[in-house]
C-alpha atoms as a PDB file:
ATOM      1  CA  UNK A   1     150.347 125.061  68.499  1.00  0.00           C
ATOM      2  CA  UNK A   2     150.354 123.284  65.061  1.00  0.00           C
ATOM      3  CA  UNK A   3     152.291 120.377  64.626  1.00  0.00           C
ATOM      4  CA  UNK A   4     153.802 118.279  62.077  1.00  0.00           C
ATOM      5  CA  UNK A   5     150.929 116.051  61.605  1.00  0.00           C
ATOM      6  CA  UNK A   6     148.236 118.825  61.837  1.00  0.00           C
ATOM      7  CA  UNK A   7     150.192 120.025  58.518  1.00  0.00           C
ATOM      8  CA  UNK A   8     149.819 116.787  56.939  1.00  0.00           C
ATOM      9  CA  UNK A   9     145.908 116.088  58.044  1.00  0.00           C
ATOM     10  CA  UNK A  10     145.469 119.761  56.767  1.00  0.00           C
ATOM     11  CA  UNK A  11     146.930 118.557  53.368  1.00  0.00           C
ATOM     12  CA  UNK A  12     145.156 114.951  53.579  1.00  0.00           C
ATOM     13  CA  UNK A  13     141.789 117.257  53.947  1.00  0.00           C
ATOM     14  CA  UNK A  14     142.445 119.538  51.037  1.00  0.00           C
ATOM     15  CA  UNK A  15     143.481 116.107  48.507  1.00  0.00           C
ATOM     16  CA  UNK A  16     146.882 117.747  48.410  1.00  0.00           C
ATOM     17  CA  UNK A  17     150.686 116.635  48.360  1.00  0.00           C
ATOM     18  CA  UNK A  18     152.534 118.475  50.949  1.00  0.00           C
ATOM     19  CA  UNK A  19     156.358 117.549  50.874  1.00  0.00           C
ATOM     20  CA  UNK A  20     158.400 116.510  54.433  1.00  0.00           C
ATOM     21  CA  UNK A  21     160.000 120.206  53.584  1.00  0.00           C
ATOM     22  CA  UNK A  22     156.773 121.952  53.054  1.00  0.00           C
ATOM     23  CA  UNK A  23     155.140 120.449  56.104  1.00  0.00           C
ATOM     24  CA  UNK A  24     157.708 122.303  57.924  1.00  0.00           C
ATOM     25  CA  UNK A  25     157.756 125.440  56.189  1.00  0.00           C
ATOM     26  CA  UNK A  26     153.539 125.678  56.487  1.00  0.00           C
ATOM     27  CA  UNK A  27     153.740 124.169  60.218  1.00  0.00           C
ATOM     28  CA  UNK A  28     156.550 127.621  61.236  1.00  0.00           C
ATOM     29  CA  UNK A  29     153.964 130.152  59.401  1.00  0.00           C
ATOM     30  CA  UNK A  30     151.142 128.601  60.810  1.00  0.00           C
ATOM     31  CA  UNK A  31     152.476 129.293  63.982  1.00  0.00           C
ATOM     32  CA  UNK A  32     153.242 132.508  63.499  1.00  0.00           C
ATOM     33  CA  UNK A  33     150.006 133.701  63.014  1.00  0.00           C
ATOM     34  CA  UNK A  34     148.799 131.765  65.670  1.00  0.00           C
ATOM     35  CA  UNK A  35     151.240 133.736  67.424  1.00  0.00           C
ATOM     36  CA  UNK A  36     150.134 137.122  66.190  1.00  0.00           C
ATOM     37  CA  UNK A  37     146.498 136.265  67.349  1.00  0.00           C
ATOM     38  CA  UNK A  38     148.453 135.574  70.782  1.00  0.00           C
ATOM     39  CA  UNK A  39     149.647 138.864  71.074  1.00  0.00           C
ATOM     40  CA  UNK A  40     146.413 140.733  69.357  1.00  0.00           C
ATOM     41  CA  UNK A  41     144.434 138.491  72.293  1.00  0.00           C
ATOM     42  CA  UNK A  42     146.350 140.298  74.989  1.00  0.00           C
ATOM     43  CA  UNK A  43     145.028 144.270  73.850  1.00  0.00           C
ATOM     44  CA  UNK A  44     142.819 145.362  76.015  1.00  0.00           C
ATOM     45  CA  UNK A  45     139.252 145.856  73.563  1.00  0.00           C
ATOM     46  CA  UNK A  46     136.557 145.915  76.815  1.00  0.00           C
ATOM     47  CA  UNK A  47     135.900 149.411  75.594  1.00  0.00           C
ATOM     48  CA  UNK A  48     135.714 149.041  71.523  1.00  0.00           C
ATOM     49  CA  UNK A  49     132.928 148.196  69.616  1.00  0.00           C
ATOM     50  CA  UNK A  50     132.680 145.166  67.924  1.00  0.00           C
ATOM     51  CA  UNK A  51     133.349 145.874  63.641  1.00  0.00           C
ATOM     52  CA  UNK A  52     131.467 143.702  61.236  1.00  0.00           C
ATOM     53  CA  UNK A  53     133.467 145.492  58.083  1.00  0.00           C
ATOM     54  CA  UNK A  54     135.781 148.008  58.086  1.00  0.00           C
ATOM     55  CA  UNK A  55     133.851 150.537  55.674  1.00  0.00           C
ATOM     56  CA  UNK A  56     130.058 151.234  56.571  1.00  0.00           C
ATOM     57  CA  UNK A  57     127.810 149.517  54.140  1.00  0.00           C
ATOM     58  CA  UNK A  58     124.382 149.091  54.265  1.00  0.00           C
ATOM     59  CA  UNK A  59     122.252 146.332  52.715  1.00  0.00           C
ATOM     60  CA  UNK A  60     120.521 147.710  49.350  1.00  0.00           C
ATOM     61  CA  UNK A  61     116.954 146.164  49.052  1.00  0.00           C
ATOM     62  CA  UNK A  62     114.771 146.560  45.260  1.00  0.00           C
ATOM     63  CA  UNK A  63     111.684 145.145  45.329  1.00  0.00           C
ATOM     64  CA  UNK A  64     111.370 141.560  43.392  1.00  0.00           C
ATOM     65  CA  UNK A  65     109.292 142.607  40.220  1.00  0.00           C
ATOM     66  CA  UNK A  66     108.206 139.990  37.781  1.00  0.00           C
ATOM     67  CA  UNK A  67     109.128 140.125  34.250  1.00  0.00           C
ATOM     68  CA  UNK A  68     108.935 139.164  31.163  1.00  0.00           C
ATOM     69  CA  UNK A  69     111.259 136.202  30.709  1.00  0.00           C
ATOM     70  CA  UNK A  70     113.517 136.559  27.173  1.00  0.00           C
ATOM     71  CA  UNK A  71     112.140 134.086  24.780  1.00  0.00           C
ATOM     72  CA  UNK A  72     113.250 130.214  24.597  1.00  0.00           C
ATOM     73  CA  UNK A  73     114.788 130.622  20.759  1.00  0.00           C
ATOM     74  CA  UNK A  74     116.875 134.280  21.815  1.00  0.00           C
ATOM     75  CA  UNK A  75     118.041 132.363  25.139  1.00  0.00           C
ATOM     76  CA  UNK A  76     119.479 128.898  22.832  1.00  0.00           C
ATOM     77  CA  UNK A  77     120.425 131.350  19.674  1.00  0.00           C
ATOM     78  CA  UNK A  78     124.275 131.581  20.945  1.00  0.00           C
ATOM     79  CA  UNK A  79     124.808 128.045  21.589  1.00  0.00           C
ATOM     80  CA  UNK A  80     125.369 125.058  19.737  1.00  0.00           C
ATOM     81  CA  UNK A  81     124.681 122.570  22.499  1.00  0.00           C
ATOM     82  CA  UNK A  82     120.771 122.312  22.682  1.00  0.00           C
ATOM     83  CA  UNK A  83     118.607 119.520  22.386  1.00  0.00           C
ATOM     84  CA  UNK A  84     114.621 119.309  22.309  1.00  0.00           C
ATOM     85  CA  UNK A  85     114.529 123.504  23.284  1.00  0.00           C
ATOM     86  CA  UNK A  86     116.887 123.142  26.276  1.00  0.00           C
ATOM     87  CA  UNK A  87     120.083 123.374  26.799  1.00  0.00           C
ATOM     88  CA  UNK A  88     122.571 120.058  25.953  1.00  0.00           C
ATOM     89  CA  UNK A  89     125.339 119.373  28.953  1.00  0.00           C
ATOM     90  CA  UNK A  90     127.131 116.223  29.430  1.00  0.00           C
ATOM     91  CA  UNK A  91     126.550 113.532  31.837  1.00  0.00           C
ATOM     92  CA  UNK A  92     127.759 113.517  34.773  1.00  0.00           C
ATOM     93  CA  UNK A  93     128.931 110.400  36.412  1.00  0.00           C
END
């Protein structure tokens, strides 16, 4: 069961303001999806396969072929912010 002050940690995790009203509001619909996973924990699934995705997809592989890079000028040609043939970005920090 969630409580009150699992709400707020939640929110003091995420760096966000949750109101004494929304703490209450999140804490109810919290719990009622724990709830639903009560009741979905009580079907009986011994017999059915586990499903990784509901629609069958299959990794696509391409082999990793070298080529030619575009050249340095066409790559910097659409920007204003470059500096010594690179890229200009701000400081961070």
């Amino acid at each position: 069961m969630i409580t009150k002050e699992d709400v707020e940690h939640i929110g003091w995790l995420a760096r966000i303001d949750i109101s004494e009203q929304e703490t209450v509001e999140y804490m109810e619909k919290l719990n009622s999806v724990l709830g639903y996973f009560g009741q979905l924990d009580e079907l009986p699934t011994e017999d059915v396969a586990p499903t990784y995705h509901v629609a069958k997809i299959y990794n696509v592989f391409r082999d990793d072929v070298v080529e030619e890079c575009l050249p340095q000028e066409v790559v910097l040609e659409n920007t204003e912010h470059k500096q010594d043939g690179a890229f200009r970005v701000p400081k961070i920090g």
